[in-house]
Protein backbone atom coordinates (compact mmCIF):
# COMPACT_ATOMS: atom_id res chain seq x y z
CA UNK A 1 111.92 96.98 122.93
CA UNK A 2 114.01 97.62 120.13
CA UNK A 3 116.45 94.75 119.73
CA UNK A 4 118.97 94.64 116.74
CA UNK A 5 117.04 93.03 114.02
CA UNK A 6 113.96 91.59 116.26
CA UNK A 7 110.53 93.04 114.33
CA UNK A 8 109.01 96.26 115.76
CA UNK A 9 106.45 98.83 114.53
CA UNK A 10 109.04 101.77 115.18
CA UNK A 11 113.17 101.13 114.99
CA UNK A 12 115.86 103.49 115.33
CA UNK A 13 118.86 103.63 113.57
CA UNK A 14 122.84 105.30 114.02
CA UNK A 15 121.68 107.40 110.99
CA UNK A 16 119.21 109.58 113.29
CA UNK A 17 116.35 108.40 111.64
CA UNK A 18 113.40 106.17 112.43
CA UNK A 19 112.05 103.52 110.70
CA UNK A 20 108.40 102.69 110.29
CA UNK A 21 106.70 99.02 109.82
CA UNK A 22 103.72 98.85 106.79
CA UNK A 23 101.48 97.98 110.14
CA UNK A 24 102.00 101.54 111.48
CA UNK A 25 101.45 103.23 108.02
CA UNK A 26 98.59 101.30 107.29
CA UNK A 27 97.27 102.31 111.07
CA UNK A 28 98.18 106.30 110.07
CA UNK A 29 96.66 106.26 106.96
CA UNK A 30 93.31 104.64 108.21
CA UNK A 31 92.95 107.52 110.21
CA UNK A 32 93.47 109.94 107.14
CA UNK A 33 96.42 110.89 108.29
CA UNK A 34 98.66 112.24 105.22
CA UNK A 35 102.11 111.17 104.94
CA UNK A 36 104.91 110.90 102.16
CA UNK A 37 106.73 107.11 102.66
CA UNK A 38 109.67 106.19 101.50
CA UNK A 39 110.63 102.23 101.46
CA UNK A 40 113.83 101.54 103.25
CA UNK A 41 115.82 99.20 101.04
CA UNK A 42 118.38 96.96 103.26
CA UNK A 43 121.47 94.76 102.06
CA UNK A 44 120.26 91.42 101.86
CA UNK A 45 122.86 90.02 104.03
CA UNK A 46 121.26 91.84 106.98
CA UNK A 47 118.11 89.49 106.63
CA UNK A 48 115.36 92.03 107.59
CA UNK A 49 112.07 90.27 107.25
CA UNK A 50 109.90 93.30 107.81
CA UNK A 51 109.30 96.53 104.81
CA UNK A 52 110.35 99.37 107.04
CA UNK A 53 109.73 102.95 105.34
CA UNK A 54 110.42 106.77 106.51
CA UNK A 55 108.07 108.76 106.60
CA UNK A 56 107.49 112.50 106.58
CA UNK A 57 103.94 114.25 107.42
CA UNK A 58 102.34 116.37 104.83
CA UNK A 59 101.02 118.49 107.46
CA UNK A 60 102.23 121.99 108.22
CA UNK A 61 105.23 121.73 110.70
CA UNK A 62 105.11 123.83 113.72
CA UNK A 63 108.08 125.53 115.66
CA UNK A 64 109.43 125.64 118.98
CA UNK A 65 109.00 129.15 121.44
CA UNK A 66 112.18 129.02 122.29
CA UNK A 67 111.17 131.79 125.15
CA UNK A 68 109.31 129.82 127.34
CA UNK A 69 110.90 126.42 129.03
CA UNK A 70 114.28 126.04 130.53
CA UNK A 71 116.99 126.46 127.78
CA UNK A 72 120.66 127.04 127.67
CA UNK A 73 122.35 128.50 125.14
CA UNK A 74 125.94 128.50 123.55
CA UNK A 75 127.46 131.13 121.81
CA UNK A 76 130.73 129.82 119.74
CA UNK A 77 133.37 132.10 118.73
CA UNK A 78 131.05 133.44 115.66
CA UNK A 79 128.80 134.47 117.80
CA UNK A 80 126.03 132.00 116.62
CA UNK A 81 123.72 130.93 119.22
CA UNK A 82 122.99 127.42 119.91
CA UNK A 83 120.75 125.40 121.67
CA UNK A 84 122.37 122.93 124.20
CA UNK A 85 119.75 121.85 126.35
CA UNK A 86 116.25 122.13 126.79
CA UNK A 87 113.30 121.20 129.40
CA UNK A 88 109.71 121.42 127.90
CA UNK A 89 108.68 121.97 124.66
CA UNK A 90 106.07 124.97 123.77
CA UNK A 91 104.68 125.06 120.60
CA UNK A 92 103.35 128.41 118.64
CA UNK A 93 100.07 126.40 117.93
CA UNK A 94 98.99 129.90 116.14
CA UNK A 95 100.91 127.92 113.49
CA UNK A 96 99.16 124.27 113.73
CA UNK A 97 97.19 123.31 111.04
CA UNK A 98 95.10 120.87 113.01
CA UNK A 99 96.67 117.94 112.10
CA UNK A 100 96.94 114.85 114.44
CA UNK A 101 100.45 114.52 113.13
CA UNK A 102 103.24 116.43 113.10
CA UNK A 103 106.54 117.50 113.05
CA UNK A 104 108.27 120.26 115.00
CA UNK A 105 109.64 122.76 112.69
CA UNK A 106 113.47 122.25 112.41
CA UNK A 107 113.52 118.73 113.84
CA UNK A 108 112.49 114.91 114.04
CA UNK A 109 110.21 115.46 116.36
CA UNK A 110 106.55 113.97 115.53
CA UNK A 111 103.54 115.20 117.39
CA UNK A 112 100.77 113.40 118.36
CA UNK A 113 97.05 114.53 119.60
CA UNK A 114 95.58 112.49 122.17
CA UNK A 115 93.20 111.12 120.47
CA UNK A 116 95.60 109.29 117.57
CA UNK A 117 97.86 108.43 121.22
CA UNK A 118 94.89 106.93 121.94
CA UNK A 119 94.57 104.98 118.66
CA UNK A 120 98.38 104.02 118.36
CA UNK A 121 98.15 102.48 121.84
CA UNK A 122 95.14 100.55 121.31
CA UNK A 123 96.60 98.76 117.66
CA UNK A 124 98.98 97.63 120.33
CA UNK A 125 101.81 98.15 118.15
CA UNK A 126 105.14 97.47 119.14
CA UNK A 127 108.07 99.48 120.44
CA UNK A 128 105.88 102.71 119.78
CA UNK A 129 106.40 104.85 123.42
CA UNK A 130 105.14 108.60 123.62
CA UNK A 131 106.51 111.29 125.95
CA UNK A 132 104.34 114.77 127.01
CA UNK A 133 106.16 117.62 125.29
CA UNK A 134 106.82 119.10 128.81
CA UNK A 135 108.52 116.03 129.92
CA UNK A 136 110.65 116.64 127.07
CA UNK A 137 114.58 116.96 127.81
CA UNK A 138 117.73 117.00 126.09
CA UNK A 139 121.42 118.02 127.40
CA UNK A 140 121.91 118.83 131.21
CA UNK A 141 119.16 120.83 132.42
């Protein structure tokens, strides 16, 4: 688990993002997965002992049919529709590439296959956890 400054392979942040250890890249890229990385550069005083980077597939991203799944929607005073909470997440695969990674159109959300699930958990790696796309859930469904 994720601990303040204790060494993982994955680490959140407040900023929304995720950090990812040179272990995990190395892991990604070994199984010709393209990414772009970009080397996360902390203040010294926070004593990080680990190169964390963000990374960003290269692969097509895919987006979200917002039809299918439980959703609810808001509607502000403009009229624009939003998204509040969702169970399930169905992907138009019409627009997958193929790739073993990637992202969900519109989000931080990284896709797996099974088989590079299957790699990731045997490298063992640490505070790496993976959730089916229709367990998926945000907001009160």
């Amino acid at each position: 688990k994720q601990s303040g400054t204790t060494p993982a392979d994955i680490h959140g942040s407040t900023l929304a993002i995720k950090f990812y250890s040179e272990k995990f890249i190395r892991l990604l890229k070994k199984n010709g997965i393209n990414i772009k990385t970009y080397q996360i550069n902390f203040e010294r005083n926070m004593k990080v002992a680990m190169k964390y980077y963000y990374i960003e597939p290269t692969s097509k991203s895919v987006p979200i049919i917002n039809k299918k799944g439980t959703v609810k929607w808001y509607i502000d005073s403009k009229g624009n529709k939003c998204i509040m909470a969702r169970k399930g997440l169905y992907l138009n695969l019409r627009k997958w590439d193929g790739s073993p990674f990637f992202k969900i159109t519109d989000s931080r959300i990284y896709i797996v296959t099974e088989p590079l699930k299957k790699t990731i958990e045997k490298a063992r790696l640490k505070n790496v956890q993976f959730e089916n796309v229709m367990d998926y859930s945000f907001g009160n469904i």
